[in-house]
PDB file of N, CA and C in Angstrom:
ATOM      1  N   UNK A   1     222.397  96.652   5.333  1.00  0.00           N
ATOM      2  CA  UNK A   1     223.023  97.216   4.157  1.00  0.00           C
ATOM      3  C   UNK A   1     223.390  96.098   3.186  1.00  0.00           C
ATOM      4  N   UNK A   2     222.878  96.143   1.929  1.00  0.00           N
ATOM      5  CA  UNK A   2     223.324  95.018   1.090  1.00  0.00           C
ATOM      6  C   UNK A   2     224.569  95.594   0.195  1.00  0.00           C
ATOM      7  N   UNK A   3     225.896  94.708  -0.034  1.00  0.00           N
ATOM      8  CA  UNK A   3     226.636  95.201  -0.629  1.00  0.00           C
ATOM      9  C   UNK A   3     226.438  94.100  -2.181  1.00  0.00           C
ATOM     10  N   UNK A   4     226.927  94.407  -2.932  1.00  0.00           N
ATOM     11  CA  UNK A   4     226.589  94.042  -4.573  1.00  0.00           C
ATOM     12  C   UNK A   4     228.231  93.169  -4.832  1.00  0.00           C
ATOM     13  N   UNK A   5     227.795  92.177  -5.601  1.00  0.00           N
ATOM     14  CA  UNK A   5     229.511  91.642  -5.775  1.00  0.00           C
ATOM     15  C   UNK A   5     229.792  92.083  -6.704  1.00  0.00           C
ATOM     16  N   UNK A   6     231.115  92.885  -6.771  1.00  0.00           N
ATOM     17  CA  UNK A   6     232.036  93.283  -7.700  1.00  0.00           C
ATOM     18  C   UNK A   6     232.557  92.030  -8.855  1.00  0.00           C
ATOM     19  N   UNK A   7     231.774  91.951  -9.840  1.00  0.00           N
ATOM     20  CA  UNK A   7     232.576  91.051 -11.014  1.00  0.00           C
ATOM     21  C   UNK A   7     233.508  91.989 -11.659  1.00  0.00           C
ATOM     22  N   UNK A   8     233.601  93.456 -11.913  1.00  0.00           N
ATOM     23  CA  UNK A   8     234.780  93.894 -12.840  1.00  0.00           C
ATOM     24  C   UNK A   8     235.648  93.992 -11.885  1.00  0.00           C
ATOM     25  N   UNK A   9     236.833  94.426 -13.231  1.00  0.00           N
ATOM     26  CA  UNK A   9     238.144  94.737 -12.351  1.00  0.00           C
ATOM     27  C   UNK A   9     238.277  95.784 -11.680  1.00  0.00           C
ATOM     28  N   UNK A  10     238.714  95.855 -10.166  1.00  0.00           N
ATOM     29  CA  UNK A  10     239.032  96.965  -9.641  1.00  0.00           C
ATOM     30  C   UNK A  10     240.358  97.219  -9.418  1.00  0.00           C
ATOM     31  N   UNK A  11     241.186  96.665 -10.276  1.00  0.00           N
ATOM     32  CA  UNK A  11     242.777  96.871 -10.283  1.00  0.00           C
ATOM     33  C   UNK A  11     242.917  97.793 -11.663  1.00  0.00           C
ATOM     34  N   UNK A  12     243.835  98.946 -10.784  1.00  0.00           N
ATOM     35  CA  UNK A  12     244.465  99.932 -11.860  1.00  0.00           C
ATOM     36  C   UNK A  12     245.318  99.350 -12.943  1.00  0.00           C
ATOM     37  N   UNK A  13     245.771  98.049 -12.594  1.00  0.00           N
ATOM     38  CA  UNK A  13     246.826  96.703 -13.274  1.00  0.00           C
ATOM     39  C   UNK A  13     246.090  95.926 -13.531  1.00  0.00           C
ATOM     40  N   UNK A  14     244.998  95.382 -14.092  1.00  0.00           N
ATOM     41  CA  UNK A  14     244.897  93.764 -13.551  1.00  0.00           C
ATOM     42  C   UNK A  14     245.801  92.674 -14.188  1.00  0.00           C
ATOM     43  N   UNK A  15     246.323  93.350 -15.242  1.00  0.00           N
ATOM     44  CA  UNK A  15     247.421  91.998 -15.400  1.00  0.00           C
ATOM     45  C   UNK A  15     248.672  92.046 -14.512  1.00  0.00           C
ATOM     46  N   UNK A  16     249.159  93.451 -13.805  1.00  0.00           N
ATOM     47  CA  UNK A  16     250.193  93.067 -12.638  1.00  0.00           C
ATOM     48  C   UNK A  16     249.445  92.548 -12.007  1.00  0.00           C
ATOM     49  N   UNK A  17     247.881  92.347 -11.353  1.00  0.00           N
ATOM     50  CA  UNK A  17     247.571  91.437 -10.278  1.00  0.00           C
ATOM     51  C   UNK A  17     247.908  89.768 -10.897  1.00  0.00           C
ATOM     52  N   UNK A  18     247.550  89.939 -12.354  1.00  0.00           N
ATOM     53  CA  UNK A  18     246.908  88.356 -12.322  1.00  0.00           C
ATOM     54  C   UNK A  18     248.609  87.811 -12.191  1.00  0.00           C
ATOM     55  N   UNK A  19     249.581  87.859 -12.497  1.00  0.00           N
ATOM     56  CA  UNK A  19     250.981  88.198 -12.578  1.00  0.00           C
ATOM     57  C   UNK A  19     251.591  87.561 -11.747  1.00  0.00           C
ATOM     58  N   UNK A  20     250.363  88.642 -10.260  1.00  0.00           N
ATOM     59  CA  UNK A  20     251.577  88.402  -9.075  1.00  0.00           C
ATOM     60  C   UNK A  20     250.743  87.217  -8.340  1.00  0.00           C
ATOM     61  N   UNK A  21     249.837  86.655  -8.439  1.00  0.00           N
ATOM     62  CA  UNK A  21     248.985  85.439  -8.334  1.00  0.00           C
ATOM     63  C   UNK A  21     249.510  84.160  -9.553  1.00  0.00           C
ATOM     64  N   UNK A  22     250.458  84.177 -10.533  1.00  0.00           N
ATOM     65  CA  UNK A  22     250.491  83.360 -10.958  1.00  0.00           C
ATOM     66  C   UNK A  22     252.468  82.979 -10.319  1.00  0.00           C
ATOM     67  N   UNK A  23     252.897  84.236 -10.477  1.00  0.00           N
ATOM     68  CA  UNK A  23     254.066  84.496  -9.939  1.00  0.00           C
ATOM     69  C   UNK A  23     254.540  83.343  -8.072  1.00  0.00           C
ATOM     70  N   UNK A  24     253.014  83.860  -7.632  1.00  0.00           N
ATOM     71  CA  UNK A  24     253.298  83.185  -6.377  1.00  0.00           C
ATOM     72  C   UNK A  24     253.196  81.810  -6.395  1.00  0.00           C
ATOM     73  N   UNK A  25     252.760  81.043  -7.011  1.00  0.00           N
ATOM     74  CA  UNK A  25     252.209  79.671  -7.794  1.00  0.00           C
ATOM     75  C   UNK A  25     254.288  78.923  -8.041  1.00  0.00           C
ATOM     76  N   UNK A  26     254.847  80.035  -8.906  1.00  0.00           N
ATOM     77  CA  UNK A  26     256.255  79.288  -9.072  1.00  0.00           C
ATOM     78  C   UNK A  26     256.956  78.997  -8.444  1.00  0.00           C
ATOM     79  N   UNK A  27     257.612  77.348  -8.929  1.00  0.00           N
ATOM     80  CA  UNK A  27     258.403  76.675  -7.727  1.00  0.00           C
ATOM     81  C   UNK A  27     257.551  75.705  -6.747  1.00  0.00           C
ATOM     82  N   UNK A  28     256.103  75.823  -7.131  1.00  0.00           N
ATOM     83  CA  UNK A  28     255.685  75.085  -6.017  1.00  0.00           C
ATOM     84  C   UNK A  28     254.938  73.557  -6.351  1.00  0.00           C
ATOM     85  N   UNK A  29     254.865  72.467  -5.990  1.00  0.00           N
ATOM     86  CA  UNK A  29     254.698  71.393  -7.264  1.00  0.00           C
ATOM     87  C   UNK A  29     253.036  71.327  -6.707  1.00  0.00           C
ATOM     88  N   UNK A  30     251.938  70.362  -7.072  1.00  0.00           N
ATOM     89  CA  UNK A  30     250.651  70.845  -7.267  1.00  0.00           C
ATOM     90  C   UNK A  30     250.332  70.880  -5.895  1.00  0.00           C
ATOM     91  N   UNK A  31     250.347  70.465  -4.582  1.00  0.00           N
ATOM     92  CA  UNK A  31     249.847  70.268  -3.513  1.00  0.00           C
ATOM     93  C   UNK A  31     250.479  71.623  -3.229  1.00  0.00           C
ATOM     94  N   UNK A  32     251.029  72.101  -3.224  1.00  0.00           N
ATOM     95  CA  UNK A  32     251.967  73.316  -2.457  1.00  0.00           C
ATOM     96  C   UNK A  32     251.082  74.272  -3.075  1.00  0.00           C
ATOM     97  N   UNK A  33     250.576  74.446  -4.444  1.00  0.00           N
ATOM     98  CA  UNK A  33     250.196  75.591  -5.500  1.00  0.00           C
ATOM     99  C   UNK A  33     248.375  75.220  -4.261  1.00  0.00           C
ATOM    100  N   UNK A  34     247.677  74.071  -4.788  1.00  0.00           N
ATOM    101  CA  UNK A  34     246.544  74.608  -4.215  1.00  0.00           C
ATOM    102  C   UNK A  34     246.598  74.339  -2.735  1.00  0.00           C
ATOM    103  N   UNK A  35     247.291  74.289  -1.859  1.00  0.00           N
ATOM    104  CA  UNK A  35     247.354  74.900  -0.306  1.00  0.00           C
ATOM    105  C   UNK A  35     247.190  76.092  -0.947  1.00  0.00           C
ATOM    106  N   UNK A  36     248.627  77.009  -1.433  1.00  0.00           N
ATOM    107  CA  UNK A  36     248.247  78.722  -1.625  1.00  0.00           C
ATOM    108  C   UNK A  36     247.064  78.718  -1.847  1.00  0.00           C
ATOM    109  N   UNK A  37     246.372  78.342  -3.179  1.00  0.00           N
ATOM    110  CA  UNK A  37     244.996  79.292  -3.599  1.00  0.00           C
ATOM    111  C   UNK A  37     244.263  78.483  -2.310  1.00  0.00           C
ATOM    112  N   UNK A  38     244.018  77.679  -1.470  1.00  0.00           N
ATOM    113  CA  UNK A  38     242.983  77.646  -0.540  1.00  0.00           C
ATOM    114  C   UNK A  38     243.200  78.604   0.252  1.00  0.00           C
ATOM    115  N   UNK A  39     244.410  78.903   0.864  1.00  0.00           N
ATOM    116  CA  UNK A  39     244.798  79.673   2.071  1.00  0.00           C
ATOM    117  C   UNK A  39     244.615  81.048   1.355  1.00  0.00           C
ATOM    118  N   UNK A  40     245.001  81.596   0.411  1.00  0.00           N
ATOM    119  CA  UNK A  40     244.223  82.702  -0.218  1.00  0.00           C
ATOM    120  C   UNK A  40     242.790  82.912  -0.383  1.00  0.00           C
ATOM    121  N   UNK A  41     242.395  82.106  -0.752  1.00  0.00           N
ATOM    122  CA  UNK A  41     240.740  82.337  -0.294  1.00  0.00           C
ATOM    123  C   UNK A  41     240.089  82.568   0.357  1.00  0.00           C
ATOM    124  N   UNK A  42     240.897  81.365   1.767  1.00  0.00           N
ATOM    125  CA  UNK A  42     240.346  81.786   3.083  1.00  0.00           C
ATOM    126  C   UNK A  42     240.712  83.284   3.780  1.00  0.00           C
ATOM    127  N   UNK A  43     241.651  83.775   3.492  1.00  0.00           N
ATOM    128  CA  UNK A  43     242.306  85.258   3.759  1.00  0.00           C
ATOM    129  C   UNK A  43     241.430  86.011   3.279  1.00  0.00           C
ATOM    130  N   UNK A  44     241.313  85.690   1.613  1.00  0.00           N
ATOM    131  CA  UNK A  44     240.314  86.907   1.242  1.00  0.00           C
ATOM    132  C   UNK A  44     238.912  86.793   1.406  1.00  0.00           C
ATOM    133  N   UNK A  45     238.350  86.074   1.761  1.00  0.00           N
ATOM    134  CA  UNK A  45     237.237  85.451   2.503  1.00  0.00           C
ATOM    135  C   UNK A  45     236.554  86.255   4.121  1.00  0.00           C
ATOM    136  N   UNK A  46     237.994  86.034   4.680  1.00  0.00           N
ATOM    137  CA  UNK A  46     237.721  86.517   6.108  1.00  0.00           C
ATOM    138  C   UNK A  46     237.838  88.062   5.422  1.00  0.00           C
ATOM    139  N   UNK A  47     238.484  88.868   4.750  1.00  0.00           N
ATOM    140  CA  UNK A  47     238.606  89.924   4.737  1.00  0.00           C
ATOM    141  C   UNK A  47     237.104  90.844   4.235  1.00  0.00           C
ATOM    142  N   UNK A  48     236.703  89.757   3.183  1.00  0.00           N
ATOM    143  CA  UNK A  48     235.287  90.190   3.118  1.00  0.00           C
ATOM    144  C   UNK A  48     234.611  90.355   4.507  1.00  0.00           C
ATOM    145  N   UNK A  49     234.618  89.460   4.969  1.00  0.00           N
ATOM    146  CA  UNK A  49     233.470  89.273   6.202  1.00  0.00           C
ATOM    147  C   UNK A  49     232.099  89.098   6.157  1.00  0.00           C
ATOM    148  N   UNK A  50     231.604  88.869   4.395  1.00  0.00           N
ATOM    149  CA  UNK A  50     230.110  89.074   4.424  1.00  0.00           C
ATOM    150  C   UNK A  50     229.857  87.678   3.973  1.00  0.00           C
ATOM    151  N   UNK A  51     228.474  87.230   4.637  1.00  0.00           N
ATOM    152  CA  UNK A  51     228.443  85.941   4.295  1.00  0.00           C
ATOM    153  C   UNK A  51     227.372  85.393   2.875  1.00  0.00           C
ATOM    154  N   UNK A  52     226.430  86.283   2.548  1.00  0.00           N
ATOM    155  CA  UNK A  52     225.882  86.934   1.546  1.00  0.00           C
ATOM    156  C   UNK A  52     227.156  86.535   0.287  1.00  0.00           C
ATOM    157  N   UNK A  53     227.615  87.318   0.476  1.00  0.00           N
ATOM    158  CA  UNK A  53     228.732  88.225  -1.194  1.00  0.00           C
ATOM    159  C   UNK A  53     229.898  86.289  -1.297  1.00  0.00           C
ATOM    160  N   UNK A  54     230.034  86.121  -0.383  1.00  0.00           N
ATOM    161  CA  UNK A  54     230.490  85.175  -0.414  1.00  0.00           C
ATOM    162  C   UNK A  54     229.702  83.872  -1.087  1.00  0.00           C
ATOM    163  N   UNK A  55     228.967  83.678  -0.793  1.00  0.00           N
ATOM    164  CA  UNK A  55     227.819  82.607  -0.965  1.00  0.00           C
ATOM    165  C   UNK A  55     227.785  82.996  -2.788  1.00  0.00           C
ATOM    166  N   UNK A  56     227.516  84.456  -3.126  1.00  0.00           N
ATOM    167  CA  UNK A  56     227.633  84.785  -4.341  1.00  0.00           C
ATOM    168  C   UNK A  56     229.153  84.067  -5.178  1.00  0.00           C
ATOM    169  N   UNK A  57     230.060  84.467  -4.643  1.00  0.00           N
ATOM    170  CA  UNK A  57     231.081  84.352  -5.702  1.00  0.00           C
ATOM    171  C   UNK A  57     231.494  82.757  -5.401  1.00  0.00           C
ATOM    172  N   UNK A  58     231.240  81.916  -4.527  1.00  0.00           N
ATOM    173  CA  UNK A  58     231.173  80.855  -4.609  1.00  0.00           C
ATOM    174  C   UNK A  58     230.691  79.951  -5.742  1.00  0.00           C
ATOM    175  N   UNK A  59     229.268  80.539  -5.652  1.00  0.00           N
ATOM    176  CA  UNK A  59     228.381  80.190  -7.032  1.00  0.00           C
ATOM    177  C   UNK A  59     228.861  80.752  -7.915  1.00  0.00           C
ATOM    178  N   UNK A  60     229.339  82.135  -8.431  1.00  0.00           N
ATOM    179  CA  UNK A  60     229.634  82.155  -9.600  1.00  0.00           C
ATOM    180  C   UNK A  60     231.100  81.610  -9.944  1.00  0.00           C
ATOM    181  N   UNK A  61     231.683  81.277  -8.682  1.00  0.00           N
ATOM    182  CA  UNK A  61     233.034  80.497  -9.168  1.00  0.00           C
ATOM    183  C   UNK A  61     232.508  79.425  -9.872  1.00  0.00           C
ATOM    184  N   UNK A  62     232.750  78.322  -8.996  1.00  0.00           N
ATOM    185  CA  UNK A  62     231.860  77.049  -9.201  1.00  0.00           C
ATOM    186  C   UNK A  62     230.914  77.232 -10.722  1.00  0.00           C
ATOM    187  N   UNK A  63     230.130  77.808 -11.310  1.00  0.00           N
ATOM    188  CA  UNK A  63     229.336  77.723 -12.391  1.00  0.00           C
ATOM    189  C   UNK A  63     230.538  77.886 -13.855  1.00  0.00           C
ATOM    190  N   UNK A  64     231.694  78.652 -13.409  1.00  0.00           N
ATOM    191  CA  UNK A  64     232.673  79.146 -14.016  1.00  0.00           C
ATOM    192  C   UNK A  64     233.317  77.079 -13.929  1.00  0.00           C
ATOM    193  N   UNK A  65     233.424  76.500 -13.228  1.00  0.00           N
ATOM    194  CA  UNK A  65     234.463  75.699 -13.222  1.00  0.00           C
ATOM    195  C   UNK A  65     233.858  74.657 -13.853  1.00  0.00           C
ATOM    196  N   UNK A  66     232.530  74.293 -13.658  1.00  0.00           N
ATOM    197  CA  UNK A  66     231.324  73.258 -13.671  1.00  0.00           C
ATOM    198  C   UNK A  66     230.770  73.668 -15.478  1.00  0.00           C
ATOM    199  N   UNK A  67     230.671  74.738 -15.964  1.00  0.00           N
ATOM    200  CA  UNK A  67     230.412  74.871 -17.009  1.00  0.00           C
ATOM    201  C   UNK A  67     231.459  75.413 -18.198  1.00  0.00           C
ATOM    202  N   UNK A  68     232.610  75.641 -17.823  1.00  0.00           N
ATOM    203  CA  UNK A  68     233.802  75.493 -18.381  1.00  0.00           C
ATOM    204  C   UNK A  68     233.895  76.465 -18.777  1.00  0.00           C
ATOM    205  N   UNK A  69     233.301  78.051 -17.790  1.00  0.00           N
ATOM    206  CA  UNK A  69     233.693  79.466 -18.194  1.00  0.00           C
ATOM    207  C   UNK A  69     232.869  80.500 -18.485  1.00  0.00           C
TER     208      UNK A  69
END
């Protein structure tokens, strides 16, 4: 079964999501902020479980960071 990566939003909020992702970030000085976003990744990572869809949003992260958006 191939599943397709979701680029839109599937939040009924997405600015309460982006919010509560920037929200969790405060208070924490830079080593503390990217532990969270690694350890979030890896969470939402395992929750995917697909190694496919992953490999995808990797690359389209990365092309996002490498080409400035």
């Amino acid at each position: 079964m191939t599943v397709a990566l979701s680029t839109q939003s599937n939040f009924a909020d997405p600015d309460a999501a982006y919010r509560l992702i920037v929200e969790a970030h405060r208070g924490l000085g830079d080593e503390q902020s990217a532990a969270l976003d690694a350890a979030l990744v890896l969470i939402l990572a395992n929750h995917i479980g697909n190694l496919d869809l992953l490999r995808e949003a990797v690359t389209l992260a990365k092309r996002s960071v490498v080409d400035g958006g």
